[in-house]
Protein backbone atom coordinates (compact mmCIF):
# COMPACT_ATOMS: atom_id res chain seq x y z
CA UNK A 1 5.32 58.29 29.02
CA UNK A 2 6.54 59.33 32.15
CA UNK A 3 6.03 62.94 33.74
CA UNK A 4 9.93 64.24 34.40
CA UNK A 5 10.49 67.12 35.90
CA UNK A 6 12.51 70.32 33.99
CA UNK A 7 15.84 70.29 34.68
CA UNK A 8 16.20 72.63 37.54
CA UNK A 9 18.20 75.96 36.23
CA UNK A 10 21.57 76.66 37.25
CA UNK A 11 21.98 80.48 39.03
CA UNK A 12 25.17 82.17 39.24
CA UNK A 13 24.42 83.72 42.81
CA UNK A 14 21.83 83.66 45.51
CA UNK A 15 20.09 86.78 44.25
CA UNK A 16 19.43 85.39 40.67
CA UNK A 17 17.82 82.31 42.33
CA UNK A 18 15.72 84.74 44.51
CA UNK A 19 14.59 86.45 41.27
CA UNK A 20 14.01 83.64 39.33
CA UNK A 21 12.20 82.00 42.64
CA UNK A 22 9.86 85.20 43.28
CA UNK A 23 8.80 85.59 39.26
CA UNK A 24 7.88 81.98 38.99
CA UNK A 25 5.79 82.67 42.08
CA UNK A 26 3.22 85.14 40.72
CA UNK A 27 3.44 86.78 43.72
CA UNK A 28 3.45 90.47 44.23
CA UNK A 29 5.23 92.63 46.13
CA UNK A 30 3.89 96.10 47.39
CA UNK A 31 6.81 98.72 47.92
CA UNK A 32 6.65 101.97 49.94
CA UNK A 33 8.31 104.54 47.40
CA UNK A 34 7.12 103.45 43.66
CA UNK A 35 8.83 106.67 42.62
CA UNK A 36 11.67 105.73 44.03
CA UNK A 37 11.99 101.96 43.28
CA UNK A 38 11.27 103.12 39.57
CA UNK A 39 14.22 105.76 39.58
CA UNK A 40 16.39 102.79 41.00
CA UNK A 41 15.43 100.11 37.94
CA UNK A 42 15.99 103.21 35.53
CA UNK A 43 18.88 104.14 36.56
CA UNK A 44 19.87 100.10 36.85
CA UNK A 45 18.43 99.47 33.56
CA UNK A 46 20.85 102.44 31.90
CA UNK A 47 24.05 100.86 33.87
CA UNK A 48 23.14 97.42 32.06
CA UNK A 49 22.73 99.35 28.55
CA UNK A 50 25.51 101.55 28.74
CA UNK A 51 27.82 98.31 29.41
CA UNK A 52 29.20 99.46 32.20
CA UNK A 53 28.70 95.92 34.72
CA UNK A 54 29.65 93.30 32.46
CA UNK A 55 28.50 90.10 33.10
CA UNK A 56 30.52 86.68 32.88
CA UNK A 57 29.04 84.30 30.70
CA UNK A 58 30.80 80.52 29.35
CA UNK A 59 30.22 79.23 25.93
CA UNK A 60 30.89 76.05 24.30
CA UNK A 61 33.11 76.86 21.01
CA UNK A 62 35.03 74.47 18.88
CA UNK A 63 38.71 73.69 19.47
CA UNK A 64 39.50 75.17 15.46
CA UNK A 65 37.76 78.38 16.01
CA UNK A 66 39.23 79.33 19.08
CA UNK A 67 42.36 78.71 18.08
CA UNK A 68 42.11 80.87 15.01
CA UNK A 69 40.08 83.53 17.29
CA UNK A 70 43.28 83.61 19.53
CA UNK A 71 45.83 84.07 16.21
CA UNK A 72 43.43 86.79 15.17
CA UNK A 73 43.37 88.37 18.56
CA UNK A 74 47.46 88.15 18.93
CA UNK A 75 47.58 89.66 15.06
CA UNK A 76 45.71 93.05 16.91
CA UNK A 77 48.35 92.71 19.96
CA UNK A 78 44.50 91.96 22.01
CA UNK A 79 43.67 89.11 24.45
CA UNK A 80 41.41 87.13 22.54
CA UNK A 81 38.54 87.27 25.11
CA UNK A 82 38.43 90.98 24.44
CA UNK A 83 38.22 90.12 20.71
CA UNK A 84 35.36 88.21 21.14
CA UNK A 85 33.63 90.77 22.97
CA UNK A 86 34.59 93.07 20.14
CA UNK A 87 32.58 91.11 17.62
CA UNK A 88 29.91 90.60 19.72
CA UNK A 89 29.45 94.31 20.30
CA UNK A 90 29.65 94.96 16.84
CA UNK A 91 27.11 92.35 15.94
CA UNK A 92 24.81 93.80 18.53
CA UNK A 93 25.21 97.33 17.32
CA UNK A 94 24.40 96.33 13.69
């Protein structure tokens, strides 16, 4: 058996590699203002739940569903990406 190596990740910018770089590090980080840094990730954190930065994502789906996702979506006069994003909202909400 030989010992590979995990495929190495793919990041969509600089700053996620950074990220995933300093937390697979164990290394901390002291900062000046903790009150401050913590009213920054809240206020970050409520951005990310309240949907308002959307993040761009790629899926693999089949040929047959997409085209009956896109006759759906042109039924409701909707692109068909926002369709999607409909039903995944709606899955996520419950």
């Amino acid at each position: 058996m030989t010992n590979a190596k995990p495929p190495r990740p793919i990041f969509d910018s600089e700053e996620e590699r950074a990220d995933f770089e300093f937390h697979d590090s164990d290394e901390w980080v002291s900062v000046d203002n903790v009150a401050a840094e913590h009213a920054a990730l809240r206020a970050s954190a409520q951005q990310i739940l309240a949907g308002k930065r959307p993040r761009r994502i790629s899926i693999s789906i089949s040929e047959r569903d997409l085209a009956r996702l896109k006759i759906k979506a042109a039924e409701k006069g909707m692109p068909y990406q926002t369709l999607i994003n409909s039903i995944l909202h709606d899955y996520v909400e419950g």
